[in-house]
C-alpha atoms as a PDB file:
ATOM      1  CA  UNK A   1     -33.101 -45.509 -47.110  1.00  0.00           C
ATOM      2  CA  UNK A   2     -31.597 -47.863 -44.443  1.00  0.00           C
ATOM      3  CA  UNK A   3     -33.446 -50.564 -42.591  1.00  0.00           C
ATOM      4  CA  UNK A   4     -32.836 -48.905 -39.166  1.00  0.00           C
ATOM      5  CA  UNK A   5     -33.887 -45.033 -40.489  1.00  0.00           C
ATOM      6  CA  UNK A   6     -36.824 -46.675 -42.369  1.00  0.00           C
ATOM      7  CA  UNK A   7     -38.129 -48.128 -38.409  1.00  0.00           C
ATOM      8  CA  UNK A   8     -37.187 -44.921 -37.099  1.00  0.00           C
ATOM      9  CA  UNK A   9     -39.216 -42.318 -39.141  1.00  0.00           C
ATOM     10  CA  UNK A  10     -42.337 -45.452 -39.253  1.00  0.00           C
ATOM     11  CA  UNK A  11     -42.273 -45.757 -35.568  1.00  0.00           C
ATOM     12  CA  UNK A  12     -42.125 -41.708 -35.263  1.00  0.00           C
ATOM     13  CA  UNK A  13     -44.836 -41.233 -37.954  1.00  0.00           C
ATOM     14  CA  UNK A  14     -47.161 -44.652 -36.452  1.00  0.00           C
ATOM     15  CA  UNK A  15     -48.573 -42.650 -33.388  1.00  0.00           C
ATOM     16  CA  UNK A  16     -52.493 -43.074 -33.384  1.00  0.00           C
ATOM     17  CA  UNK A  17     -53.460 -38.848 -32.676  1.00  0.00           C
ATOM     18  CA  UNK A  18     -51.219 -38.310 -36.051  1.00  0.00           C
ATOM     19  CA  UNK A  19     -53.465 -41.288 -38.599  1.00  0.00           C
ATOM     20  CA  UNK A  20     -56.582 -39.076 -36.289  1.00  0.00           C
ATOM     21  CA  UNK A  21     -55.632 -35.446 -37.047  1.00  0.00           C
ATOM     22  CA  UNK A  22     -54.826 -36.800 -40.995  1.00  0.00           C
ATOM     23  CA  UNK A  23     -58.269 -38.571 -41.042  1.00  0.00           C
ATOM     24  CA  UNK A  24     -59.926 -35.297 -39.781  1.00  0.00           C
ATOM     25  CA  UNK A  25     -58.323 -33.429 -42.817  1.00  0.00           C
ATOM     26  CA  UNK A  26     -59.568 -36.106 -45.103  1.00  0.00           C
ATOM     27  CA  UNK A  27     -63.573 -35.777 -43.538  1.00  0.00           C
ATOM     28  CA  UNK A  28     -63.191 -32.146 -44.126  1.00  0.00           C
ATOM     29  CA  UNK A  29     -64.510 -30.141 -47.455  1.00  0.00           C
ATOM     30  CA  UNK A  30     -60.982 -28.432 -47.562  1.00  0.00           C
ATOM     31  CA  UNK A  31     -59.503 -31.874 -48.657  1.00  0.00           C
ATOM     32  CA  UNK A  32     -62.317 -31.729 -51.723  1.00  0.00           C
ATOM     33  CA  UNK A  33     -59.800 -30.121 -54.332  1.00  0.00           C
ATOM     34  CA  UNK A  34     -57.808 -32.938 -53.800  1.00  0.00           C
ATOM     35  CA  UNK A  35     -59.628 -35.705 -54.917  1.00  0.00           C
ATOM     36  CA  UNK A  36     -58.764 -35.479 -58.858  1.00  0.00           C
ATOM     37  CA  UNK A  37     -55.145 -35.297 -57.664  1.00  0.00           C
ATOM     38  CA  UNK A  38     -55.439 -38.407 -56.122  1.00  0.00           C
ATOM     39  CA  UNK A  39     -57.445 -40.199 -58.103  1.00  0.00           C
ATOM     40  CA  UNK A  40     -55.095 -38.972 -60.984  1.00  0.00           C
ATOM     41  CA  UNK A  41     -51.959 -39.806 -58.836  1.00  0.00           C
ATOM     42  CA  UNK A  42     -52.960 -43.332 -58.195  1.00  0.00           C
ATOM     43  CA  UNK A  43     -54.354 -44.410 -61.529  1.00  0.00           C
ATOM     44  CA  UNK A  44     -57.735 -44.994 -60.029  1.00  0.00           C
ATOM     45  CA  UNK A  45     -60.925 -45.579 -62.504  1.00  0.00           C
ATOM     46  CA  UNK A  46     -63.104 -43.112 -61.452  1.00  0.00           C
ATOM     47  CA  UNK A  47     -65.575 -44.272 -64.178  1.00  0.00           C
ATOM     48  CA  UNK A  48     -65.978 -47.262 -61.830  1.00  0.00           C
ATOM     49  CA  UNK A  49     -66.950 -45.354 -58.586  1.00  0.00           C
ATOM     50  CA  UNK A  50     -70.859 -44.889 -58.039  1.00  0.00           C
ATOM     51  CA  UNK A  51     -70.371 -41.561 -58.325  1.00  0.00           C
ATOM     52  CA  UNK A  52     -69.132 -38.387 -60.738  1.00  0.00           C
ATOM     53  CA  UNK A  53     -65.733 -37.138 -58.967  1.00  0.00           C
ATOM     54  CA  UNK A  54     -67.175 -33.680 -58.071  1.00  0.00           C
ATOM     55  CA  UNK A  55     -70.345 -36.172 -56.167  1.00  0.00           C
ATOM     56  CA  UNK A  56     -68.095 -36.424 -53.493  1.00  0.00           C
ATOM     57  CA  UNK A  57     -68.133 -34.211 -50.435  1.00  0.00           C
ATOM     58  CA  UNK A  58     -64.493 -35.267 -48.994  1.00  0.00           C
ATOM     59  CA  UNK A  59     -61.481 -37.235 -49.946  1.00  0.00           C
ATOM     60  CA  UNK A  60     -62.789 -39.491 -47.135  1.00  0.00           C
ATOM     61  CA  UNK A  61     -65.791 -39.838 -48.890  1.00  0.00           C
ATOM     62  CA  UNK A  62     -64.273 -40.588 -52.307  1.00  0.00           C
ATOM     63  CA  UNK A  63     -61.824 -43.034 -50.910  1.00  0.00           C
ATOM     64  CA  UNK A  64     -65.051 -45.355 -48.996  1.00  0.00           C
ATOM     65  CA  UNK A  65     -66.697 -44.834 -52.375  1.00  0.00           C
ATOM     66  CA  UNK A  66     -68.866 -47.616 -53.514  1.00  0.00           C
ATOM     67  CA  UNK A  67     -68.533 -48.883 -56.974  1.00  0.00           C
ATOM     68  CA  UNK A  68     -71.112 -48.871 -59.965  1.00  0.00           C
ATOM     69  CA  UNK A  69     -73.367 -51.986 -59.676  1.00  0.00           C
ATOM     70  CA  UNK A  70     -72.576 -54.980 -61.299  1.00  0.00           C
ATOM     71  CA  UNK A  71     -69.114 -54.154 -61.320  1.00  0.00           C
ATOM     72  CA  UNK A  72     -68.185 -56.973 -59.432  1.00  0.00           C
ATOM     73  CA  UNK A  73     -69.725 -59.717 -59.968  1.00  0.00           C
ATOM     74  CA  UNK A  74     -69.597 -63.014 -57.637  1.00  0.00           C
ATOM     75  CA  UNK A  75     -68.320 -66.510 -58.353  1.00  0.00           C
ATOM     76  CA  UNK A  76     -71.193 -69.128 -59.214  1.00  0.00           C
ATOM     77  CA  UNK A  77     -69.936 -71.376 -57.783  1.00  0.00           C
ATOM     78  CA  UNK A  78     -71.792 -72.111 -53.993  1.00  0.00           C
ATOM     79  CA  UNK A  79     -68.731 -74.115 -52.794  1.00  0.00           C
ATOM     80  CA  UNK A  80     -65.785 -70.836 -53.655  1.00  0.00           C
ATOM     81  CA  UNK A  81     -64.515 -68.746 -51.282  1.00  0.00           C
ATOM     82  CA  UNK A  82     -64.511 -65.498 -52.683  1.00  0.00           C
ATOM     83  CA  UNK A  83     -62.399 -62.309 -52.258  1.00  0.00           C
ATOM     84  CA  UNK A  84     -63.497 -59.864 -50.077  1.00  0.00           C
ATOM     85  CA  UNK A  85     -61.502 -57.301 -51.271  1.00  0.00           C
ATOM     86  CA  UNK A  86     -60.179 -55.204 -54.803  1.00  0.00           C
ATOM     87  CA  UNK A  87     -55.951 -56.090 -53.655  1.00  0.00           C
ATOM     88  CA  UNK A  88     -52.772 -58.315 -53.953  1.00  0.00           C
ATOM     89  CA  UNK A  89     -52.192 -61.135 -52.049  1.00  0.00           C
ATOM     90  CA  UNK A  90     -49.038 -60.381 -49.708  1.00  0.00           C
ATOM     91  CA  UNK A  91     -49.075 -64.219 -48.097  1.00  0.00           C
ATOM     92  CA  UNK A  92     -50.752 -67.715 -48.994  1.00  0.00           C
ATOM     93  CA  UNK A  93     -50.129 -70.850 -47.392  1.00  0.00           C
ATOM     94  CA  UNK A  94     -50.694 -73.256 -44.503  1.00  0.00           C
ATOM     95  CA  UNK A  95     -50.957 -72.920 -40.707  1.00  0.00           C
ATOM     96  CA  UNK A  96     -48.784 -74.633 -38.869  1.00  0.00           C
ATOM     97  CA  UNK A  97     -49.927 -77.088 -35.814  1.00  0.00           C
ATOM     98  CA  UNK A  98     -48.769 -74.183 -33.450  1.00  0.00           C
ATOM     99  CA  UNK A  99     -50.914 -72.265 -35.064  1.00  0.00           C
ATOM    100  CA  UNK A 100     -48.107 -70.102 -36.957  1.00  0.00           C
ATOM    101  CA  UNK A 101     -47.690 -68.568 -40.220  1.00  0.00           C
ATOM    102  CA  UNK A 102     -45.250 -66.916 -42.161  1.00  0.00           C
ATOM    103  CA  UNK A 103     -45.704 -63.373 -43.980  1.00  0.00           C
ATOM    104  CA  UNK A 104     -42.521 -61.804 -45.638  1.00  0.00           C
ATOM    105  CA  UNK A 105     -40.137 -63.938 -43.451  1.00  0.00           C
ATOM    106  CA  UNK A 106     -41.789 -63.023 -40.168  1.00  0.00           C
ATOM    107  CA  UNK A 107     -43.638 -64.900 -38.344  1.00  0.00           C
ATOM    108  CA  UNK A 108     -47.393 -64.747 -36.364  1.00  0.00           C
ATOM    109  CA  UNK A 109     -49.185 -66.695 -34.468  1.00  0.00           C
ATOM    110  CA  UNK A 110     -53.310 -66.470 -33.633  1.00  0.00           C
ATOM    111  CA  UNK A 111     -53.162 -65.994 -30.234  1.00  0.00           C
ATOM    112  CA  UNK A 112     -51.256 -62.905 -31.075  1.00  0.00           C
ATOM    113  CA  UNK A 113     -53.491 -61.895 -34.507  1.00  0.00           C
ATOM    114  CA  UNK A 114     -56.670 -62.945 -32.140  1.00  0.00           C
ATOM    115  CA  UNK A 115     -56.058 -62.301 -28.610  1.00  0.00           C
ATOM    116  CA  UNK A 116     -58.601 -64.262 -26.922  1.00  0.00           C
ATOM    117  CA  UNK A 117     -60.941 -65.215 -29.379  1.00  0.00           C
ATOM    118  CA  UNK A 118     -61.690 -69.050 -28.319  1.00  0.00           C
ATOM    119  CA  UNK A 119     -61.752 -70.319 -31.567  1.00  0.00           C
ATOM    120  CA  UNK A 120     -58.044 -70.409 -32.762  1.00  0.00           C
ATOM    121  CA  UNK A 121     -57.635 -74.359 -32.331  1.00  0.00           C
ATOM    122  CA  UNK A 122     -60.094 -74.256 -35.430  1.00  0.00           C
ATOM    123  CA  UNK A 123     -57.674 -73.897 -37.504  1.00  0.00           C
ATOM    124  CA  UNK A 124     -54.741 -75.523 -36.962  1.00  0.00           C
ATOM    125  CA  UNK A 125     -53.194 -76.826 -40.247  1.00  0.00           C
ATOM    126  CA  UNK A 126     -56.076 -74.797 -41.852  1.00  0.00           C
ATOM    127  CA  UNK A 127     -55.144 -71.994 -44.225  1.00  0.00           C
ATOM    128  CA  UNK A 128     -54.596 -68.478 -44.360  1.00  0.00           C
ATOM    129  CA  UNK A 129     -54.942 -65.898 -47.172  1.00  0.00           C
ATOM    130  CA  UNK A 130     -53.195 -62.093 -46.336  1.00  0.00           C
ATOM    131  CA  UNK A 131     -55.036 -59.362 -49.017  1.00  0.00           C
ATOM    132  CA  UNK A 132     -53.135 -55.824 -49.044  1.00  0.00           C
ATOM    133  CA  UNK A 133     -54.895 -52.914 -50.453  1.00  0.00           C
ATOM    134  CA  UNK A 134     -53.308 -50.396 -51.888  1.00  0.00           C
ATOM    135  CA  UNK A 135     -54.687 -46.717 -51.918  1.00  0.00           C
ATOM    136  CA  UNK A 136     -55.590 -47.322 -55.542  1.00  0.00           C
ATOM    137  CA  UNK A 137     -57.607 -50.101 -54.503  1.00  0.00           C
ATOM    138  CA  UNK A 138     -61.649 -49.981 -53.814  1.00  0.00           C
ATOM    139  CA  UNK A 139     -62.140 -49.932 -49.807  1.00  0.00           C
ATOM    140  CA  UNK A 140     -64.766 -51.741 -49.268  1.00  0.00           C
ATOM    141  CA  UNK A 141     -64.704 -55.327 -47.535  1.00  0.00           C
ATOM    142  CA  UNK A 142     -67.244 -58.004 -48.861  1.00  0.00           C
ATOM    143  CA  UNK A 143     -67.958 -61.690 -47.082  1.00  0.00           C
ATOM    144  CA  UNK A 144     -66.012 -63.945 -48.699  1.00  0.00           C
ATOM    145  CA  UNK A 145     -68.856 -66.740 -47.515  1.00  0.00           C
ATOM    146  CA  UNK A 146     -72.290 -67.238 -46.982  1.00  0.00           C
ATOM    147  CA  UNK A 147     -73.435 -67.425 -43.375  1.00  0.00           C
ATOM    148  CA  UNK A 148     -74.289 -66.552 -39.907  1.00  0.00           C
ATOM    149  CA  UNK A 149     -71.563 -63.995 -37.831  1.00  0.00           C
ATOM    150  CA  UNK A 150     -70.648 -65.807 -34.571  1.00  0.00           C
ATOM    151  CA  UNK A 151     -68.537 -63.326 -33.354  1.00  0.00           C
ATOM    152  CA  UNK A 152     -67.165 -59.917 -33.538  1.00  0.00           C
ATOM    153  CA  UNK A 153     -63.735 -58.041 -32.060  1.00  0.00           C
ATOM    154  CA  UNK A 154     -62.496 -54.923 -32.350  1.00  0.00           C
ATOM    155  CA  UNK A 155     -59.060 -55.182 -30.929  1.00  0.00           C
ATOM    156  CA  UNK A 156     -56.609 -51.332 -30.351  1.00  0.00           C
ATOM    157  CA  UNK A 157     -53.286 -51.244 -31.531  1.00  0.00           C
ATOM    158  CA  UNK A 158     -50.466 -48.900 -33.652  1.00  0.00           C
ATOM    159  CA  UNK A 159     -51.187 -47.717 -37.142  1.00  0.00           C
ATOM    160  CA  UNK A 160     -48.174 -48.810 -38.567  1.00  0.00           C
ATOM    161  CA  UNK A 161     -48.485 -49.158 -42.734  1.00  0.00           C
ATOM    162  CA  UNK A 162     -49.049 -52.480 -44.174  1.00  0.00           C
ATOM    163  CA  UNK A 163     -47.258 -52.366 -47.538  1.00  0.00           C
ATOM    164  CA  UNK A 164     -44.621 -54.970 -48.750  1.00  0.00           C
ATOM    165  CA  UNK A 165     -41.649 -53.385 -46.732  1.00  0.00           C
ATOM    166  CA  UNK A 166     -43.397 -52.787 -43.875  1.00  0.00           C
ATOM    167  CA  UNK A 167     -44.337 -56.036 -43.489  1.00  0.00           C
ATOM    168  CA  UNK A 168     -40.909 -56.900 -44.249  1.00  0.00           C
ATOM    169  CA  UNK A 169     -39.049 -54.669 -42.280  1.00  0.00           C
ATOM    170  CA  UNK A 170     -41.307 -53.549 -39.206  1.00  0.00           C
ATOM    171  CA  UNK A 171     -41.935 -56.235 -36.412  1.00  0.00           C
ATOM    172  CA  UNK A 172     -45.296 -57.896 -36.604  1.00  0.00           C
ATOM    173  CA  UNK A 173     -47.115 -55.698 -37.984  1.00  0.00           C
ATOM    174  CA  UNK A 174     -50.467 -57.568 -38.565  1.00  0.00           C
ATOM    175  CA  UNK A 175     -50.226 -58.117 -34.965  1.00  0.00           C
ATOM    176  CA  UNK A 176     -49.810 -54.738 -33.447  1.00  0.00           C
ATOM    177  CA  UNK A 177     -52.110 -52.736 -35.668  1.00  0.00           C
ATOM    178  CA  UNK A 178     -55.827 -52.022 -34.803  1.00  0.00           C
ATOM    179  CA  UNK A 179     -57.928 -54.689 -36.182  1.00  0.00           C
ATOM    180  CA  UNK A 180     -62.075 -55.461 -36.892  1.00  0.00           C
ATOM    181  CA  UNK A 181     -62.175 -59.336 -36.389  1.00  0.00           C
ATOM    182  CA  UNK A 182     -65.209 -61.412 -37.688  1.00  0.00           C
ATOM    183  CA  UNK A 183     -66.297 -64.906 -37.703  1.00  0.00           C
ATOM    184  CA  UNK A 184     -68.390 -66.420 -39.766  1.00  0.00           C
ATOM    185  CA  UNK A 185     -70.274 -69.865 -39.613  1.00  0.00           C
ATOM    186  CA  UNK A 186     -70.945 -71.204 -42.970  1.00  0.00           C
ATOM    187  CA  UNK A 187     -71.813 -74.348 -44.679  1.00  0.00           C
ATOM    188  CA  UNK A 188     -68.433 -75.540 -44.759  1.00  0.00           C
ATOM    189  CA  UNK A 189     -67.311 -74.919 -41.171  1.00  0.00           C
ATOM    190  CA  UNK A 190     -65.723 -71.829 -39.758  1.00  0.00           C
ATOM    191  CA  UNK A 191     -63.847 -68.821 -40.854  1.00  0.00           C
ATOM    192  CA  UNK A 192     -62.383 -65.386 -39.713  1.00  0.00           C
ATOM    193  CA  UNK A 193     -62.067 -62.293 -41.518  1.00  0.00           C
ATOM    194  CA  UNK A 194     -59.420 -59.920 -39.900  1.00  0.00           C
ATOM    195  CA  UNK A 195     -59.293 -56.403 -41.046  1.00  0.00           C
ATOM    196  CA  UNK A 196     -56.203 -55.057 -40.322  1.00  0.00           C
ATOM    197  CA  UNK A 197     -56.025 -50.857 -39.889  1.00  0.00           C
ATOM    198  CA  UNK A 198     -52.636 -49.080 -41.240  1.00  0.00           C
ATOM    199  CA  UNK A 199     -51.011 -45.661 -41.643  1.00  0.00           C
ATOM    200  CA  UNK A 200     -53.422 -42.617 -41.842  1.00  0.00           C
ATOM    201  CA  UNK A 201     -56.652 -45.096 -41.260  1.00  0.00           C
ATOM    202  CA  UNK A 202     -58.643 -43.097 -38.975  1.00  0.00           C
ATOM    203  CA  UNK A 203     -61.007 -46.135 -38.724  1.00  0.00           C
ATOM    204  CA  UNK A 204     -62.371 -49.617 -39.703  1.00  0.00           C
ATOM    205  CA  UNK A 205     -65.855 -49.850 -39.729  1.00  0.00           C
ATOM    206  CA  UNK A 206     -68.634 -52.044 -40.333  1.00  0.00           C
ATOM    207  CA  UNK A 207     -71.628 -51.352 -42.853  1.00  0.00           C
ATOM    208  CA  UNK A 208     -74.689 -50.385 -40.851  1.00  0.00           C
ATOM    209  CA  UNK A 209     -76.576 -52.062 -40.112  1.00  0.00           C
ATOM    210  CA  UNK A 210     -74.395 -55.299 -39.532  1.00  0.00           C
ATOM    211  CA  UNK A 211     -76.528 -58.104 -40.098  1.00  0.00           C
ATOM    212  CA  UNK A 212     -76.185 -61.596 -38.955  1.00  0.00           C
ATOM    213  CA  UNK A 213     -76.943 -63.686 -41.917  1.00  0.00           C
ATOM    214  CA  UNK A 214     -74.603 -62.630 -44.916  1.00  0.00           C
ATOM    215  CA  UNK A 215     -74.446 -63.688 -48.418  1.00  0.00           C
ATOM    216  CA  UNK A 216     -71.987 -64.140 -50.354  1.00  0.00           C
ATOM    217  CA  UNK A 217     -70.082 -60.477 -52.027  1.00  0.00           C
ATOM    218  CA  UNK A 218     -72.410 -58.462 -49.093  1.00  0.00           C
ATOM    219  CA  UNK A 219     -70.975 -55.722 -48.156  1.00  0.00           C
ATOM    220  CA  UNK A 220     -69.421 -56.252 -44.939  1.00  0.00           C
ATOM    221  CA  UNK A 221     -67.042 -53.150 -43.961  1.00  0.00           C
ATOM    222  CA  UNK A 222     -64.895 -50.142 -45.017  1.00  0.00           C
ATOM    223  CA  UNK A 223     -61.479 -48.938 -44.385  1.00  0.00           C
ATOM    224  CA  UNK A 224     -60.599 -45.273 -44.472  1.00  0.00           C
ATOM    225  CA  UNK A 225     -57.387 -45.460 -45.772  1.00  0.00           C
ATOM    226  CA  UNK A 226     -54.599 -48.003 -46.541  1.00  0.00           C
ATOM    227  CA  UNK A 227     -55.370 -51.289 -45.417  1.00  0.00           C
ATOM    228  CA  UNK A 228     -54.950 -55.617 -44.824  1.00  0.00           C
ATOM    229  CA  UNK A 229     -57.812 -58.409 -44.778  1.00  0.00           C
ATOM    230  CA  UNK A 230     -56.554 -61.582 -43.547  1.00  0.00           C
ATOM    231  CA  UNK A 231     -58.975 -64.792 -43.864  1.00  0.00           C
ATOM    232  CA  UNK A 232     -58.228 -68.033 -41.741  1.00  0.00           C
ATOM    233  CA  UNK A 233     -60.198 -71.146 -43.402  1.00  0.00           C
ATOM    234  CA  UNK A 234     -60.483 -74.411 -41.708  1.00  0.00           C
ATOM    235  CA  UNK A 235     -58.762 -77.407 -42.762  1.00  0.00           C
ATOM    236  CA  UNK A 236     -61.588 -79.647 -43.623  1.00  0.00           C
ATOM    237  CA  UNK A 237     -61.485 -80.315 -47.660  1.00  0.00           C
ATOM    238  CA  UNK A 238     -60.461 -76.551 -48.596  1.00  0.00           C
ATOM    239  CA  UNK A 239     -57.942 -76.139 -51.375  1.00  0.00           C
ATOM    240  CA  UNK A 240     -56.930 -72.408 -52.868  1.00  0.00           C
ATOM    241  CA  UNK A 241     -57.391 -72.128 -56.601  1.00  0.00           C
ATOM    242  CA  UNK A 242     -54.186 -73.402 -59.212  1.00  0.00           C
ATOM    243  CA  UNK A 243     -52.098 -70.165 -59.975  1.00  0.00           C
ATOM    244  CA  UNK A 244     -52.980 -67.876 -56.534  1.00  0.00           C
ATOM    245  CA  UNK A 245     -49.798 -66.975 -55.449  1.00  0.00           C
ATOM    246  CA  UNK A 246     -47.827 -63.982 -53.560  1.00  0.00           C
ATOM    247  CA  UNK A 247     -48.693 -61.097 -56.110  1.00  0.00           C
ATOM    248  CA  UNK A 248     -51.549 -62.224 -57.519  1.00  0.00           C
ATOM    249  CA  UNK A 249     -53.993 -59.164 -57.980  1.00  0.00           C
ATOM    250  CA  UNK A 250     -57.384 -59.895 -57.183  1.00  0.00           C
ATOM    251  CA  UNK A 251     -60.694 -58.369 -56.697  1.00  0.00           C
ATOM    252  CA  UNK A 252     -64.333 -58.799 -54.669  1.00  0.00           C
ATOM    253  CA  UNK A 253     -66.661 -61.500 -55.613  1.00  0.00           C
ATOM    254  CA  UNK A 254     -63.769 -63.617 -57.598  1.00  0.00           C
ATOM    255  CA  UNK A 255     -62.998 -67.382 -56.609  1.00  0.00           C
ATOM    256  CA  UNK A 256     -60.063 -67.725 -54.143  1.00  0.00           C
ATOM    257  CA  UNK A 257     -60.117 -71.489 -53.278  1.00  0.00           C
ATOM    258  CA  UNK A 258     -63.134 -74.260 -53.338  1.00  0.00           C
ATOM    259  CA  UNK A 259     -64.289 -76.510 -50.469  1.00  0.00           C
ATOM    260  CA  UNK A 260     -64.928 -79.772 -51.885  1.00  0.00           C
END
């Protein structure tokens, strides 16, 4: 498929009532039957999920599943930032002093990824982390810190998908799709967790009730349906572990960087 039919049948297929009617389908006990198919299609390890396949009341409802516990254990280590998320990283790297980033050759900047949350300056020449996960992938978004939520924003947008050519192809992407922002105050300084909404998503939501203080691996939020996190970390004396790179797989509660 060409680069310009590829836009073309995204931008036609992006429109917000479509990701609502599919999400409906997905809520509904018709789309029961298909959750072996899917499960099956995608490789997923249903012996991992909290519950026996035929548990589950929806496809919705398998896809937000929660996992066995224990599964997932968190880093040790009080100074790690840990991953939030069961996916691949899709970008890793610096922010610039304009506050700018690249993410498969295209470039973003906070004030577009954040509107006009007044924190941005915080991290200039700070870091950034982009997580993609895959409909294989468990849904459920964990704090990557302990700490105290400062701040939350749910900012509108397209539903555009969020896979490697997307990203690649599709203009700004990160930037024009709903996304759940929060920020967190921890021990270290400052960080934001941006949870970025995709194709057939019908929502992002938080876990209820969203508390204030978080630990470490808490469950924070779910997606329903294909999804992006994106962390920004302050400068201050924050390096990302030897070996992350674009492509590494990675999954909740494991050690992403350390703050010194």
């Amino acid at each position: 498929m060409n680069q310009q039919l590829f836009r073309l049948l995204t931008e036609l297929s992006s429109h917000k009532w479509l990701s609502e009617r599919i999400g409906s389908f997905t809520k509904s006990k018709a789309s029961r039957r298909l959750i072996r198919r899917f499960a099956k299609t995608y490789g997923i390890r249903a012996e991992e999920a909290e519950q026996p396949l035929d548990a589950y009341e929806s496809l919705n409802d398998f896809f937000i599943r929660r996992l066995k516990a224990g599964l997932r254990p968190v880093d040790p280590d009080a100074a790690s930032l840990v991953s939030p998320v069961d996916g691949t990283v899709m970008g890793i790297g610096s922010l610039n002093d304009g506050l700018r980033f690249i993410v498969k050759g295209q470039e973003y900047g906070l004030d577009e990824l954040l509107h006009d949350l007044p924190m941005k300056d915080r991290y200039r020449c700070g870091y950034f982390i982009v997580l993609y996960l895959s409909p294989a992938d468990y849904h459920r978004v964990h704090s990557p810190v302990a700490g105290e939520v400062t701040a939350t924003r749910r900012i509108l947008g397209t539903v555009y998908p969020v896979h490697e050519r997307s990203l690649r192809l599709m203009p700004k992407v990160l930037s024009r799709n709903e996304r759940l922002i929060t920020c967190i105050r921890h021990r270290f300084g400052m960080m934001t967790v941006v949870k970025v909404g995709a194709m057939n998503v019908s929502s992002i939501r938080y876990t209820e009730p969203l508390r204030v203080r978080l630990d470490r691996g808490e469950e924070l939020a779910f997606f329903e349906f294909g999804s992006t996190v994106v962390l920004l970390i302050e400068k201050e004396a924050f390096a990302f572990r030897v070996g992350l790179e674009v492509g590494s797989k990675v999954r909740v509660g494991e050690a992403l960087g350390y703050w010194e």
